[in-house]
N, C-alpha and C. Protein backbone atom coordinates (compact mmCIF):
# COMPACT_ATOMS: atom_id res chain seq x y z
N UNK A 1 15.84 70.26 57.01
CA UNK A 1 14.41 70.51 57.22
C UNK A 1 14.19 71.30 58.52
N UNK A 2 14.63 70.97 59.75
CA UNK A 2 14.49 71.33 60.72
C UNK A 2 15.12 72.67 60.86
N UNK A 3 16.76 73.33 60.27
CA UNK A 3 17.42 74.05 60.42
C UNK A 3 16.34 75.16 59.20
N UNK A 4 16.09 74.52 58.10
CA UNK A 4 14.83 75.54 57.75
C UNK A 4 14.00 76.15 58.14
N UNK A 5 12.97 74.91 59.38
CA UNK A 5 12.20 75.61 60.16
C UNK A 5 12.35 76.46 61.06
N UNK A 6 13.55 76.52 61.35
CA UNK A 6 14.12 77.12 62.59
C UNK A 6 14.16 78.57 61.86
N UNK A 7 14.95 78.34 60.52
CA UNK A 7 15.35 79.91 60.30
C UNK A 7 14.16 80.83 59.73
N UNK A 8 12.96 80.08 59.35
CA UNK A 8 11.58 80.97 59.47
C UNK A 8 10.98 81.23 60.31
N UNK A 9 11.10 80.36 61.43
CA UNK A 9 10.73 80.81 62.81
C UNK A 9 11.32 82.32 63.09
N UNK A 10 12.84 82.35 62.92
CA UNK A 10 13.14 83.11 63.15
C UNK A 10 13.23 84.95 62.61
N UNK A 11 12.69 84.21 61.43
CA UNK A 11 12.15 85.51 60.53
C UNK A 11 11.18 86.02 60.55
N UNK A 12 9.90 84.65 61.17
CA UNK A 12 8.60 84.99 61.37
C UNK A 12 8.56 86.58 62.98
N UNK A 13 9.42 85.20 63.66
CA UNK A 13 9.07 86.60 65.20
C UNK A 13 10.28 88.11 64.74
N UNK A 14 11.56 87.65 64.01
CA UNK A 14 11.82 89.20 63.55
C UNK A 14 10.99 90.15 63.11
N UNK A 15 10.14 89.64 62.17
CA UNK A 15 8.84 90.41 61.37
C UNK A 15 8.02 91.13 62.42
N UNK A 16 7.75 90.42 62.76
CA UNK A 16 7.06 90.61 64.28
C UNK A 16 7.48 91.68 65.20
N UNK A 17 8.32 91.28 65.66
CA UNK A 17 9.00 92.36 66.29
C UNK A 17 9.46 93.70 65.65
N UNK A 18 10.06 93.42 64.59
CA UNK A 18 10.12 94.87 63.78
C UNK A 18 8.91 95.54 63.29
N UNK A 19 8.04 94.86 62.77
CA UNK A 19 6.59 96.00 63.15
C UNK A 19 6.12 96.06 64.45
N UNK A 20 6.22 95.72 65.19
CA UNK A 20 5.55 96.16 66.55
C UNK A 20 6.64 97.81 66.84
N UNK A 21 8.02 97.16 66.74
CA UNK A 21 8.64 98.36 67.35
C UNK A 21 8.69 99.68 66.05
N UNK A 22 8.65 99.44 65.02
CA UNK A 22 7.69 100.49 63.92
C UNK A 22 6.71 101.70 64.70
N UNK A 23 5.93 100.16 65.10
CA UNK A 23 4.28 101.03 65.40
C UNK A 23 4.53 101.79 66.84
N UNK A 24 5.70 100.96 67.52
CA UNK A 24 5.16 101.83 69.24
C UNK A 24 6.98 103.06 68.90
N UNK A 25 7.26 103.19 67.93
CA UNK A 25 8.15 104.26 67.91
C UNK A 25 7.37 105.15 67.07
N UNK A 26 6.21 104.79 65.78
CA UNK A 26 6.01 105.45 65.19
C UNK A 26 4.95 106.66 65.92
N UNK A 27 4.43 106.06 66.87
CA UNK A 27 3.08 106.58 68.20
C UNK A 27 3.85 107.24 68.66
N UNK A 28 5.21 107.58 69.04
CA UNK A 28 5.61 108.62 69.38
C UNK A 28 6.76 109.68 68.15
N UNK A 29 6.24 109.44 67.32
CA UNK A 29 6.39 110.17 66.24
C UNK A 29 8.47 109.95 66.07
N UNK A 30 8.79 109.36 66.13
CA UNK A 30 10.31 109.11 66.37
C UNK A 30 10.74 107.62 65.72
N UNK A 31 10.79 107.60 64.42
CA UNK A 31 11.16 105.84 63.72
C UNK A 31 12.76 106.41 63.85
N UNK A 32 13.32 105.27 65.10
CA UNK A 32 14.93 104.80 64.58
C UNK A 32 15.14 103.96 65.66
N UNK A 33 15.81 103.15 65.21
CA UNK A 33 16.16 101.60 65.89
C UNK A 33 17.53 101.24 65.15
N UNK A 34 18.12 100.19 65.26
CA UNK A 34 19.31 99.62 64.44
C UNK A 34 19.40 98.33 64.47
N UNK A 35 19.79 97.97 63.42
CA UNK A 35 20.30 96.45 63.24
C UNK A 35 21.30 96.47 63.27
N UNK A 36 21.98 95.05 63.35
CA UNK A 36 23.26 94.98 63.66
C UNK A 36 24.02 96.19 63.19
N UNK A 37 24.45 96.53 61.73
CA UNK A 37 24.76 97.38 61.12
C UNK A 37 24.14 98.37 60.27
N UNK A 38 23.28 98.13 60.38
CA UNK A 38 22.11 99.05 59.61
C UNK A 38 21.53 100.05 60.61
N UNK A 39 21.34 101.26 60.10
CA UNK A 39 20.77 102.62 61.13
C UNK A 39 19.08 102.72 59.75
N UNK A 40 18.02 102.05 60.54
CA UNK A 40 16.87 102.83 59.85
C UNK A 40 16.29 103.53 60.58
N UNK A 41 15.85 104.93 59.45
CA UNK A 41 14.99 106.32 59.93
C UNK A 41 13.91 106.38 59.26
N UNK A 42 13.87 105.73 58.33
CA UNK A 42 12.87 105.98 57.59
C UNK A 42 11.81 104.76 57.43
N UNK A 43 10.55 104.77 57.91
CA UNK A 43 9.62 103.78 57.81
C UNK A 43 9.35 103.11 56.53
N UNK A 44 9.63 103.92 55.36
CA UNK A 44 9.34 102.90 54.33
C UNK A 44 10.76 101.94 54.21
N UNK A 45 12.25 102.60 54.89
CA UNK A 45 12.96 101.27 54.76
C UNK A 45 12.68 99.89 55.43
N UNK A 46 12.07 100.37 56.49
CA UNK A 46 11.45 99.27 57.26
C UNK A 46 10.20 98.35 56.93
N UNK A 47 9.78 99.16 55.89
CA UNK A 47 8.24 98.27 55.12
C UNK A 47 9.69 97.19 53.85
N UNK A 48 10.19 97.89 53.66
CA UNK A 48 11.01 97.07 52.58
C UNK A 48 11.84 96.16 53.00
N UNK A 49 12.03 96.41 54.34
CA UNK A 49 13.12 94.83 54.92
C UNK A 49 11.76 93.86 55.03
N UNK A 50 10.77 94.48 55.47
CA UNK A 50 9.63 93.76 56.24
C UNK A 50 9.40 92.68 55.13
N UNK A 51 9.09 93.55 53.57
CA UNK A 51 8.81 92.69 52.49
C UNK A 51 9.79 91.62 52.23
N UNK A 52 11.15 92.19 52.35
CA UNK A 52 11.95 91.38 51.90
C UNK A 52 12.01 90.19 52.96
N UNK A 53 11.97 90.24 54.34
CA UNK A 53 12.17 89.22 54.81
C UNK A 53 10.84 88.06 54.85
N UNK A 54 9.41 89.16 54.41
CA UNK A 54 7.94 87.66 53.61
C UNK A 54 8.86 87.43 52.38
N UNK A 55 9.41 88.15 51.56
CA UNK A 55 9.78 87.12 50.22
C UNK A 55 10.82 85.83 50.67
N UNK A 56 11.56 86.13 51.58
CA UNK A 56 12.55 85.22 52.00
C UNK A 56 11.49 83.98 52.68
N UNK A 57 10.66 84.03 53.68
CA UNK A 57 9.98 83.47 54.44
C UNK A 57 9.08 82.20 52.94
N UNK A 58 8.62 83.13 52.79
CA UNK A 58 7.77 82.32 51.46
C UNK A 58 8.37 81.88 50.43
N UNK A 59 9.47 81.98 49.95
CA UNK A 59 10.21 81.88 48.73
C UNK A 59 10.03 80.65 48.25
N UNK A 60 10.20 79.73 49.13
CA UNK A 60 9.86 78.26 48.84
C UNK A 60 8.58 77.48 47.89
């Protein structure tokens, strides 16, 4: 229960953070950041992790 809450917590402020840094890279006209292993350039890949990580969040 708790290790659940924890890992939506942690998806909640990822979400979070990955649109914020979206919006203040997209204001200077320049989307690219990286995840561990992942290189995104393109903002709609980043709307699609975004979704995927509410479907994960909510799945329950």
């Amino acid at each position: 229960m708790l290790k659940n809450l924890l890992l939506k917590l942690f998806l909640l402020v990822f979400t979070f953070f990955t649109s914020y840094l979206l919006l203040v890279k997209q204001s200077k006209g320049d989307i690219f950041f990286t995840f561990p292993s992942i290189e995104i350039t393109d903002k709609y890949n980043v709307i699609i992790v975004i979704t995927i990580v509410q479907k994960i969040l909510y799945k329950e």
